[in-house]
PDB file of N, CA and C in Angstrom:
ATOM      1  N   UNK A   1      40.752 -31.581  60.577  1.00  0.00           N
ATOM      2  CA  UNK A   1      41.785 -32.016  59.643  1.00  0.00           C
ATOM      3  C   UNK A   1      42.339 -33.364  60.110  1.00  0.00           C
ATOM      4  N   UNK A   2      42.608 -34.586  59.108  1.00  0.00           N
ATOM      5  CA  UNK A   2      42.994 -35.640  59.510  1.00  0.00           C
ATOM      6  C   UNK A   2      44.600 -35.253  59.886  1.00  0.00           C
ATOM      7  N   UNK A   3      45.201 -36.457  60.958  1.00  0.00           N
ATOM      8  CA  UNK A   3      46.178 -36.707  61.518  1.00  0.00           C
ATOM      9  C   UNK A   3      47.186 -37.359  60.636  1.00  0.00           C
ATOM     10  N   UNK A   4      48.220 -37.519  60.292  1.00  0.00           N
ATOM     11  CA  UNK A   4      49.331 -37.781  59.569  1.00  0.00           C
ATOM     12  C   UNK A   4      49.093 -39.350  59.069  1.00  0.00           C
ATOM     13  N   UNK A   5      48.864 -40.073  60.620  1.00  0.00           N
ATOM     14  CA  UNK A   5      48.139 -41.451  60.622  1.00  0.00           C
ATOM     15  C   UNK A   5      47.031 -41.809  59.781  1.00  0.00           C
ATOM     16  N   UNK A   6      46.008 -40.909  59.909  1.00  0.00           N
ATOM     17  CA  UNK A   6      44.668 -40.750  59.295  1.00  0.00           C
ATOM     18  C   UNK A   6      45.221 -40.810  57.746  1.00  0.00           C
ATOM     19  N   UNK A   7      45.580 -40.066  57.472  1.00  0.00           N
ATOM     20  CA  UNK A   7      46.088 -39.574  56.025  1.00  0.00           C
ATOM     21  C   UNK A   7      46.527 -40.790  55.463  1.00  0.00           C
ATOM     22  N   UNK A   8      47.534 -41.246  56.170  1.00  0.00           N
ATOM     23  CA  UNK A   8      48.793 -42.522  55.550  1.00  0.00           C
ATOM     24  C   UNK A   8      47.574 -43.753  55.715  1.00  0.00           C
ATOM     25  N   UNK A   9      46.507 -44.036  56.764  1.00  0.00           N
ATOM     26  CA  UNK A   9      45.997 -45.193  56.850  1.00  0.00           C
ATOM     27  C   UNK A   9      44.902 -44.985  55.356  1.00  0.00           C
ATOM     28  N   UNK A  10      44.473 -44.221  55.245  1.00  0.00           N
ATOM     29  CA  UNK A  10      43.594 -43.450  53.475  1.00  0.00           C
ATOM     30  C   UNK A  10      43.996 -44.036  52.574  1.00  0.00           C
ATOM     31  N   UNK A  11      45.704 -43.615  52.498  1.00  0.00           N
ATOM     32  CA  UNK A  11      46.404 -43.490  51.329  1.00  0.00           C
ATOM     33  C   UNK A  11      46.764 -45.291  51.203  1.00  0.00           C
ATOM     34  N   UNK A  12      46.741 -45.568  52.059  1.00  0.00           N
ATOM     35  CA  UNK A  12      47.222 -46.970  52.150  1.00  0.00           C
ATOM     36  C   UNK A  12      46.115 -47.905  51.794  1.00  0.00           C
ATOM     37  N   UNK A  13      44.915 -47.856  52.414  1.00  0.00           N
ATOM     38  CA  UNK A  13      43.367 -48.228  51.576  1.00  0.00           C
ATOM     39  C   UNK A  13      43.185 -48.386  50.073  1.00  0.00           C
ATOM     40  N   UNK A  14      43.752 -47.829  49.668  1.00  0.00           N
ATOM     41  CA  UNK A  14      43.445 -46.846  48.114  1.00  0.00           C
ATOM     42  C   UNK A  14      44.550 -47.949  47.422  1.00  0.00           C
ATOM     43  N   UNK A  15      45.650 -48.279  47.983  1.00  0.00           N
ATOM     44  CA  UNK A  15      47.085 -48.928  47.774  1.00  0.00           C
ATOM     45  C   UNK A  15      47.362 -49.923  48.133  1.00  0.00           C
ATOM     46  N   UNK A  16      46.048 -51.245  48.174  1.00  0.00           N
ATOM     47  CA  UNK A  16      47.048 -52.436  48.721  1.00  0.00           C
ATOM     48  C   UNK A  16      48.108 -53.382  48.423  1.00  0.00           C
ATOM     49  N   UNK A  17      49.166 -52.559  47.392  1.00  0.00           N
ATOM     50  CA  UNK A  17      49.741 -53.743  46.891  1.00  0.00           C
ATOM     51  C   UNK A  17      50.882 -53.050  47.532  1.00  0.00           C
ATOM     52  N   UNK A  18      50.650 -52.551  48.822  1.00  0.00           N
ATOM     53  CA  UNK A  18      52.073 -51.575  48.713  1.00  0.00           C
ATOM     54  C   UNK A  18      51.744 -51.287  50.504  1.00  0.00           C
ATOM     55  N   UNK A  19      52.926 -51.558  50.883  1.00  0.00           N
ATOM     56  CA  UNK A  19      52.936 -50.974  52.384  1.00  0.00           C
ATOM     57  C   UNK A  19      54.027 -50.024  52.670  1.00  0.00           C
ATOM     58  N   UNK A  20      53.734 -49.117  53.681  1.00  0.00           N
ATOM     59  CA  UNK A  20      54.578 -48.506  54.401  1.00  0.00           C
ATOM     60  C   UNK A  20      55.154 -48.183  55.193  1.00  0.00           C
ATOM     61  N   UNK A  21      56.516 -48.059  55.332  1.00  0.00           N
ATOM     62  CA  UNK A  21      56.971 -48.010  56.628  1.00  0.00           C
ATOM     63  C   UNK A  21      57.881 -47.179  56.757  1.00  0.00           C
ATOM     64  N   UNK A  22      57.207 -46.371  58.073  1.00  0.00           N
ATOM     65  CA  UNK A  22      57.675 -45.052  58.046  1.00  0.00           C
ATOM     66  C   UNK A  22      58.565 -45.220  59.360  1.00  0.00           C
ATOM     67  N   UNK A  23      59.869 -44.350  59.590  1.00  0.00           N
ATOM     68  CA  UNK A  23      60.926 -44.188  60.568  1.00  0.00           C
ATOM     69  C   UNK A  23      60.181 -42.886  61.261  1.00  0.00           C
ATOM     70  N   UNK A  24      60.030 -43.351  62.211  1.00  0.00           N
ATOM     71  CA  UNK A  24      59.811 -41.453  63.161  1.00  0.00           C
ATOM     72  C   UNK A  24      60.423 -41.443  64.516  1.00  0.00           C
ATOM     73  N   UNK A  25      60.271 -40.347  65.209  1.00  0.00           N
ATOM     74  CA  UNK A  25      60.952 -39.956  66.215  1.00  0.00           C
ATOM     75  C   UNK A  25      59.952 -39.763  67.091  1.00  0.00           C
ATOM     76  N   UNK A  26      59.779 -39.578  68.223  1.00  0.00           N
ATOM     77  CA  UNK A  26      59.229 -38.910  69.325  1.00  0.00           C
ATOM     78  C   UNK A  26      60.019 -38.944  70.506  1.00  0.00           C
ATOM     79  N   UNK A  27      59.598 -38.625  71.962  1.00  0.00           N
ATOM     80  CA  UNK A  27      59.835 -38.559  72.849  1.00  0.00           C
ATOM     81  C   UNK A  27      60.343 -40.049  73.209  1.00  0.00           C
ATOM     82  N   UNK A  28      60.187 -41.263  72.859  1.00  0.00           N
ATOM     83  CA  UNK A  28      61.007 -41.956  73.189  1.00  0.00           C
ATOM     84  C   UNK A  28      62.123 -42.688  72.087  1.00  0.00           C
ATOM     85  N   UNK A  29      62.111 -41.850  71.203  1.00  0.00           N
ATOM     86  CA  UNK A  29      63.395 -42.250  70.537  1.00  0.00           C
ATOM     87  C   UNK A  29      62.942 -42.473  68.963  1.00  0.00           C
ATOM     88  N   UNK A  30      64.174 -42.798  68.662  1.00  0.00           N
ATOM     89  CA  UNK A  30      63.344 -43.318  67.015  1.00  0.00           C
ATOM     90  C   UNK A  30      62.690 -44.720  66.726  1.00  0.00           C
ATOM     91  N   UNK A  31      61.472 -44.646  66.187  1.00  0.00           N
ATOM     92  CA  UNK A  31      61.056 -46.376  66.285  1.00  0.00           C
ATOM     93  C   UNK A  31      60.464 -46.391  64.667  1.00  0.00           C
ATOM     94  N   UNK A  32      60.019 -47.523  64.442  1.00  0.00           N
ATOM     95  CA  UNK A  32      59.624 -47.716  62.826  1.00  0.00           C
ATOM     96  C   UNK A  32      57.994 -48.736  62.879  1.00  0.00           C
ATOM     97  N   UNK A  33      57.146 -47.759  62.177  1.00  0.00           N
ATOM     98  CA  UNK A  33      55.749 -47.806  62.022  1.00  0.00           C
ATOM     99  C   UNK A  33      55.728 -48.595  60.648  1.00  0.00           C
ATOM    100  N   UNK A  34      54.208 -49.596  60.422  1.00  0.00           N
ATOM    101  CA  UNK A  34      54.300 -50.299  59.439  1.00  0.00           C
ATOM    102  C   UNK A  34      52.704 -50.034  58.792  1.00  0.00           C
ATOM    103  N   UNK A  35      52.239 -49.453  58.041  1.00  0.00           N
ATOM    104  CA  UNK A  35      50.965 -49.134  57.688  1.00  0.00           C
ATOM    105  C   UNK A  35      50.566 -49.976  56.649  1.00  0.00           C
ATOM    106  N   UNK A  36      49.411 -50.775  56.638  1.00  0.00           N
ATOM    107  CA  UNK A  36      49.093 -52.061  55.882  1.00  0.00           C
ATOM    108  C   UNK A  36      47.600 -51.835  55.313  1.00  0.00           C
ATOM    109  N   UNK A  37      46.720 -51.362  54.332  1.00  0.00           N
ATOM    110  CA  UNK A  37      45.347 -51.953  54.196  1.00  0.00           C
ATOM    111  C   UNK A  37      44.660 -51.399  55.209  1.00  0.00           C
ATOM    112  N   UNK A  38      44.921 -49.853  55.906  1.00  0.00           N
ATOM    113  CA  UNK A  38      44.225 -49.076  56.762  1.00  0.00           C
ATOM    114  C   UNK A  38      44.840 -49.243  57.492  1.00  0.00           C
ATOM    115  N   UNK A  39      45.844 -50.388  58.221  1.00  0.00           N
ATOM    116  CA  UNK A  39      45.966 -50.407  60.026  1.00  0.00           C
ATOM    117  C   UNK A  39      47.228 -50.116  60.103  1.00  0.00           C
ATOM    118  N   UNK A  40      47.716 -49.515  61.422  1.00  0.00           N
ATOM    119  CA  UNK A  40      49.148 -49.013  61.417  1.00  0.00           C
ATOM    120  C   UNK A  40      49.333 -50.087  62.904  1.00  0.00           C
ATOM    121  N   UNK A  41      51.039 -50.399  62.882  1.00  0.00           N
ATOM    122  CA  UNK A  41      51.469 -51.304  63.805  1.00  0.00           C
ATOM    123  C   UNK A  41      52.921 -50.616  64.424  1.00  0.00           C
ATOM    124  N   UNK A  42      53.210 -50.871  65.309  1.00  0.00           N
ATOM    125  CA  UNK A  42      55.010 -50.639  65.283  1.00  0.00           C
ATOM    126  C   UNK A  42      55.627 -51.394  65.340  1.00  0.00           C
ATOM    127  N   UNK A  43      56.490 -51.604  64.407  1.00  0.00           N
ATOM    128  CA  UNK A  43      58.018 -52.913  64.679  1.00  0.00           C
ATOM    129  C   UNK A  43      58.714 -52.760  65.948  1.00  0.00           C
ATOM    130  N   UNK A  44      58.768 -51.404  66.369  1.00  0.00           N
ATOM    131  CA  UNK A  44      59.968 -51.323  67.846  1.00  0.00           C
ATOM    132  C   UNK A  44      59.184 -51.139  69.203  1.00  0.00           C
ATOM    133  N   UNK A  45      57.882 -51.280  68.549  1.00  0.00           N
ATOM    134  CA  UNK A  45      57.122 -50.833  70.396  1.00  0.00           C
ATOM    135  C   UNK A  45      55.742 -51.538  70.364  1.00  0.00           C
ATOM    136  N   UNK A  46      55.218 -51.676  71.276  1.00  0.00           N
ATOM    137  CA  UNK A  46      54.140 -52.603  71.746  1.00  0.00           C
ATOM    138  C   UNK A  46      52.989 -52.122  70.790  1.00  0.00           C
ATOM    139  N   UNK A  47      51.789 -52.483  70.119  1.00  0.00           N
ATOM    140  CA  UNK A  47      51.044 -51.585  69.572  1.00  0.00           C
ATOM    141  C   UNK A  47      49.971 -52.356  70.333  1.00  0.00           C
ATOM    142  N   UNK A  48      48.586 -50.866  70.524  1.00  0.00           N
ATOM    143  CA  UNK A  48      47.630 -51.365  71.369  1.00  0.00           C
ATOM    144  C   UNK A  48      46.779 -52.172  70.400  1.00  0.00           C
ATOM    145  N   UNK A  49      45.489 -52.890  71.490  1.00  0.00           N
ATOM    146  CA  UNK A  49      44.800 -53.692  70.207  1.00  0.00           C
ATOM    147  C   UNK A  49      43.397 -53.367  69.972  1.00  0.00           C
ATOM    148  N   UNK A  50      43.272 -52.324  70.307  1.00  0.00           N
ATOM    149  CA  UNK A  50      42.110 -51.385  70.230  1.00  0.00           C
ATOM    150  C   UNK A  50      42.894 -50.242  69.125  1.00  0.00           C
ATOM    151  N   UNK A  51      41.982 -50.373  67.486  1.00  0.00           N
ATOM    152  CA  UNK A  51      42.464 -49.456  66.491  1.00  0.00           C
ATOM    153  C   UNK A  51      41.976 -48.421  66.374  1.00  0.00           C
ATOM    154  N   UNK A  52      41.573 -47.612  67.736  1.00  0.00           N
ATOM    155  CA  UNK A  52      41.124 -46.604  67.530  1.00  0.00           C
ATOM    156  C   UNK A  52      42.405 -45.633  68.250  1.00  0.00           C
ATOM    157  N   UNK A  53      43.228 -46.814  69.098  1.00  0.00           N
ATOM    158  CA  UNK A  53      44.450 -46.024  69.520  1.00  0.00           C
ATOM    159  C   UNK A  53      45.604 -45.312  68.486  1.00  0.00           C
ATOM    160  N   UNK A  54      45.782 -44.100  68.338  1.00  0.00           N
ATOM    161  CA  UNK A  54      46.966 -44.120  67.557  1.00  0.00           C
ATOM    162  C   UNK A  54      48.688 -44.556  67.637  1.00  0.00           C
ATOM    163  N   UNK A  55      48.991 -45.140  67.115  1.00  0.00           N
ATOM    164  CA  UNK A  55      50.263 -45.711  66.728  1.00  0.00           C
ATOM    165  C   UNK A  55      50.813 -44.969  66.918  1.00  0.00           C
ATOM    166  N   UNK A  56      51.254 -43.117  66.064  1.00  0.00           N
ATOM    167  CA  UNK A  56      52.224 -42.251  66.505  1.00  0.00           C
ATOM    168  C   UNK A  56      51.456 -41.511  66.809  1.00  0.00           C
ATOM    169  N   UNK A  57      52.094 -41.153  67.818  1.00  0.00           N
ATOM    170  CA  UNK A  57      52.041 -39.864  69.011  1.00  0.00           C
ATOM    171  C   UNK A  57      51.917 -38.744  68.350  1.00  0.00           C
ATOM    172  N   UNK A  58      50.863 -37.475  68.803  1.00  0.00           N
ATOM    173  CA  UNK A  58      51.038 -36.492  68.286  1.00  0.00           C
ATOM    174  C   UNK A  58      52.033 -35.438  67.883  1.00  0.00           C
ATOM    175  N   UNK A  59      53.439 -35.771  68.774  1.00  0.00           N
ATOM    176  CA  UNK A  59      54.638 -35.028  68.885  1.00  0.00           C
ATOM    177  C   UNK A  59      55.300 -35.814  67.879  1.00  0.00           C
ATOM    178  N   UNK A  60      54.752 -37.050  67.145  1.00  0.00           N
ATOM    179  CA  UNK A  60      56.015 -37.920  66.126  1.00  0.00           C
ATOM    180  C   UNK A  60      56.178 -36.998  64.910  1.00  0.00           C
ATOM    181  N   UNK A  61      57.754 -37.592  65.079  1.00  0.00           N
ATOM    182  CA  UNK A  61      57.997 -37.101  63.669  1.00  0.00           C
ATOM    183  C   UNK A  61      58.359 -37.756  62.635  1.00  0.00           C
ATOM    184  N   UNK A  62      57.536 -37.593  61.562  1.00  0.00           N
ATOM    185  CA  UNK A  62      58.129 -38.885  60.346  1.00  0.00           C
ATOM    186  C   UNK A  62      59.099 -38.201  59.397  1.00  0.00           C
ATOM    187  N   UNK A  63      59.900 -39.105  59.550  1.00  0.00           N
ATOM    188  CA  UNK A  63      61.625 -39.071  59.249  1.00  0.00           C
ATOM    189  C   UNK A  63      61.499 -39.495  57.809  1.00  0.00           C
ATOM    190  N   UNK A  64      60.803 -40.517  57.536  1.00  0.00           N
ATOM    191  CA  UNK A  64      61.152 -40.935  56.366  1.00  0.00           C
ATOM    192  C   UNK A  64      60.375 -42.273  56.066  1.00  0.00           C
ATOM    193  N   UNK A  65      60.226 -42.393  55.062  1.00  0.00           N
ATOM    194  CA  UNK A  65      59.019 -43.218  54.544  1.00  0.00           C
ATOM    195  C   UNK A  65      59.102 -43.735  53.485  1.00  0.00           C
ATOM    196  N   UNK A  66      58.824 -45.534  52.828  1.00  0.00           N
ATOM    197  CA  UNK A  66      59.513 -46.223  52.252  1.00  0.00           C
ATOM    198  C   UNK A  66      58.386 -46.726  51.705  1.00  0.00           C
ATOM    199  N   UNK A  67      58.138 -46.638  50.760  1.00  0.00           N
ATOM    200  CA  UNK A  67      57.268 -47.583  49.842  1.00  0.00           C
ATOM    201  C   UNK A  67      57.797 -49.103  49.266  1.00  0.00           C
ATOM    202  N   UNK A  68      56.495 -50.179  49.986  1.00  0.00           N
ATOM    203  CA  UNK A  68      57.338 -51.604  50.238  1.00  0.00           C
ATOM    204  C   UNK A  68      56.266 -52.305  49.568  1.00  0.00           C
ATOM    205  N   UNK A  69      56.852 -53.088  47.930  1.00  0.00           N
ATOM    206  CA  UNK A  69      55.612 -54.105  47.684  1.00  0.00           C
ATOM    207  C   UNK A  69      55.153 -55.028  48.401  1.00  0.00           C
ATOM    208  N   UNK A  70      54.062 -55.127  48.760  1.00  0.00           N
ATOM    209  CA  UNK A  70      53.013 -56.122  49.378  1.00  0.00           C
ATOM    210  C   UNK A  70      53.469 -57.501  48.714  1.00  0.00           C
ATOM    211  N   UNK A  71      53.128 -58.807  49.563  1.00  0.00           N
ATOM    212  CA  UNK A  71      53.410 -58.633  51.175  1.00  0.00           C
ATOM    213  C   UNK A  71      55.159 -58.237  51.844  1.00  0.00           C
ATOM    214  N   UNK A  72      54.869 -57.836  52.912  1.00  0.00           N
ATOM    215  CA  UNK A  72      55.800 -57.338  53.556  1.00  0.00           C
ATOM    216  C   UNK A  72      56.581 -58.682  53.975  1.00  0.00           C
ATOM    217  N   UNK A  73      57.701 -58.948  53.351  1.00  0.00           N
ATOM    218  CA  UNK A  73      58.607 -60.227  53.804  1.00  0.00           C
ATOM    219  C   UNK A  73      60.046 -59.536  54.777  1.00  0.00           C
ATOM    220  N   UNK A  74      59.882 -59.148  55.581  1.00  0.00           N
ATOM    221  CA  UNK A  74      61.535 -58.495  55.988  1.00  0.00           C
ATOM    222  C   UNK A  74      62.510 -58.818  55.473  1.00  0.00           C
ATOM    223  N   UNK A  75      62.560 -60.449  55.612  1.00  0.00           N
ATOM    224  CA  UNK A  75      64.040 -61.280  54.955  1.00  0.00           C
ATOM    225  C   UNK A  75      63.862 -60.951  53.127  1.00  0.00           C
ATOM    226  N   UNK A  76      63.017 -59.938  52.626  1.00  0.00           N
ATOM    227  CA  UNK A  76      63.013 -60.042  51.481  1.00  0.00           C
ATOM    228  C   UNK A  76      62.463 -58.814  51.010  1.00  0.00           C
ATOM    229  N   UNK A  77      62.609 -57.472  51.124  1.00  0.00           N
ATOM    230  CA  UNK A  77      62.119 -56.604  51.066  1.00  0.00           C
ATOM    231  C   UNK A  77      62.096 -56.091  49.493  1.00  0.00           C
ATOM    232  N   UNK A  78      61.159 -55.514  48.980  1.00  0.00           N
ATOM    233  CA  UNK A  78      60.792 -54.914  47.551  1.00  0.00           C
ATOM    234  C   UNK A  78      60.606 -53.680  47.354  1.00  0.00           C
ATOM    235  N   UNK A  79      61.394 -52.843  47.673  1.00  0.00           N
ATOM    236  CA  UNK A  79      61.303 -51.557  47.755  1.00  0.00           C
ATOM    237  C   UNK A  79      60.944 -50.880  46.336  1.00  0.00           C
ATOM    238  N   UNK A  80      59.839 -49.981  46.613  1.00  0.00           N
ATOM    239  CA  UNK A  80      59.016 -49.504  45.054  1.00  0.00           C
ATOM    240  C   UNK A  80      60.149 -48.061  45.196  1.00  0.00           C
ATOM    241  N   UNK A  81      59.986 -47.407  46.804  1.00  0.00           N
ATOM    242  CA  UNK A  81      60.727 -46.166  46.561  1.00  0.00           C
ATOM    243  C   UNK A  81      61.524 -46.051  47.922  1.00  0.00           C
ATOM    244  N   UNK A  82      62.513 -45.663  48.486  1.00  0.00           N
ATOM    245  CA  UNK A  82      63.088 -45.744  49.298  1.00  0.00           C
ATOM    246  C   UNK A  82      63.495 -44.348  50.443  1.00  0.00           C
ATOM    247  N   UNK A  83      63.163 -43.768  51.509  1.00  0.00           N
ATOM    248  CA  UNK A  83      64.067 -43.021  52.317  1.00  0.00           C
ATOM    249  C   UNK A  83      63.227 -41.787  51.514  1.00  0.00           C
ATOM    250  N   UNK A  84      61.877 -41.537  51.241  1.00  0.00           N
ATOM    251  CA  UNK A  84      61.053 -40.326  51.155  1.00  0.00           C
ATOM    252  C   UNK A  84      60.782 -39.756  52.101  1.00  0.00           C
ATOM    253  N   UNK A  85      61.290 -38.055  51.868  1.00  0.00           N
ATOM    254  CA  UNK A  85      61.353 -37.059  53.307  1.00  0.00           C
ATOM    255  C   UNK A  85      59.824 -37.232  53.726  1.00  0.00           C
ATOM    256  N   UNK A  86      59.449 -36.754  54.350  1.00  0.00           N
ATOM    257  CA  UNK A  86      57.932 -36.646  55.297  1.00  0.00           C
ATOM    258  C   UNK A  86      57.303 -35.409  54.054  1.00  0.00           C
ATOM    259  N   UNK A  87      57.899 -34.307  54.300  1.00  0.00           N
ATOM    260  CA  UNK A  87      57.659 -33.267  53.696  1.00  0.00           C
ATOM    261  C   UNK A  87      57.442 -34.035  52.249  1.00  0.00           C
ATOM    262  N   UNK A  88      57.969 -34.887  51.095  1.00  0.00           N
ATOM    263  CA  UNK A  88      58.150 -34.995  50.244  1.00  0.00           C
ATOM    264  C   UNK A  88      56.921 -36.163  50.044  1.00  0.00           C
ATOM    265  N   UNK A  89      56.532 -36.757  50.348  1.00  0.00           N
ATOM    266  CA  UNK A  89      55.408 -38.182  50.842  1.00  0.00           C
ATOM    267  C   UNK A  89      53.974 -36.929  51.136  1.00  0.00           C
ATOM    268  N   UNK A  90      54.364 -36.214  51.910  1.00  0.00           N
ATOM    269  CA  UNK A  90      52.859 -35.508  52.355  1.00  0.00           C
ATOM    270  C   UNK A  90      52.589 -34.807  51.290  1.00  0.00           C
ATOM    271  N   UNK A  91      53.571 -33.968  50.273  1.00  0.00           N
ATOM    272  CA  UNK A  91      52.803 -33.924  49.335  1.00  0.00           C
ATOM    273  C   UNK A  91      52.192 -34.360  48.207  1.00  0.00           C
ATOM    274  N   UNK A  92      52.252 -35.719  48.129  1.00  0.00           N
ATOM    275  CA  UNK A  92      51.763 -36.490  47.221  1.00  0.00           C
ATOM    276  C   UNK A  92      50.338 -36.648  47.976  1.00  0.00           C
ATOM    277  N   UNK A  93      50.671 -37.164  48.909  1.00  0.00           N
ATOM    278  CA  UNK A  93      49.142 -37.430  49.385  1.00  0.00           C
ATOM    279  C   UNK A  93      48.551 -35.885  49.328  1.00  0.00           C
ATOM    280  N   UNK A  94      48.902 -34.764  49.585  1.00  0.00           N
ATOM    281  CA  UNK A  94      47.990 -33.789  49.397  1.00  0.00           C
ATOM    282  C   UNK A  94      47.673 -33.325  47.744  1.00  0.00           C
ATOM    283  N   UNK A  95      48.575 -33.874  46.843  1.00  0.00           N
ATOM    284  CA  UNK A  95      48.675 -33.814  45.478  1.00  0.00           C
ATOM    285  C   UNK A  95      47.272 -34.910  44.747  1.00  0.00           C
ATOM    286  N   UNK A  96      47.089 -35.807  45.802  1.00  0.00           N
ATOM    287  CA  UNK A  96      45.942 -36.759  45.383  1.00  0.00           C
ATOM    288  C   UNK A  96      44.746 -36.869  46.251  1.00  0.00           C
ATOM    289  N   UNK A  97      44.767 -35.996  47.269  1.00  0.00           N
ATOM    290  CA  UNK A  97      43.391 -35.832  47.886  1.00  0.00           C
ATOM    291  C   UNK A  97      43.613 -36.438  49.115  1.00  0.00           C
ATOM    292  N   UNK A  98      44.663 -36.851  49.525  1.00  0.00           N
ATOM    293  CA  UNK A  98      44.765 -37.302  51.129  1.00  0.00           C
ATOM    294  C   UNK A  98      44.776 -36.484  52.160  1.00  0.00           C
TER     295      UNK A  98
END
């Protein structure tokens, strides 16, 4: 079974006019993931540069998840949908084959 990552990097393939960025938690705190056209990055922590590493940790938890029109401008953000539970995001993707 694919990994949460796996899933969101799919769903994001399928979606390039649209990025995501998801808030999660783990063991070192809360940090914020940016999923683009397959590849996932982190805004708050170092990301490796080998993409076979995963971005979140198996213990992460995604908090919440923001659908952002492409391209991603920070100083200018385009929010399609805003502050979607994990639970509420995963089932869309399981609603469409992710």
């Amino acid at each position: 079974m694919p990994t949460p990552q796996e899933r969101l990097e799919n769903y994001s393939r399928s979606h390039p006019r649209e990025v995501l960025r998801l808030t999660v938690r783990d063991a070192m705190g809360e940090g914020e993931v940016l999923i683009y056209k397959g590849f996932t990055s982190s805004l708050t922590r170092a990301t490796a540069f080998e993409p076979d590493v995963p971005v979140l940790e198996p213990d992460a938890e995604i908090l919440w998840v923001d659908r952002i029109q492409a391209p991603y401008q920070p100083q200018n953000i385009r929010f399609l949908e805003q502050n979607l539970s994990w639970t509420e995001f995963e089932q869309r993707l399981a609603d469409r084959g992710y």
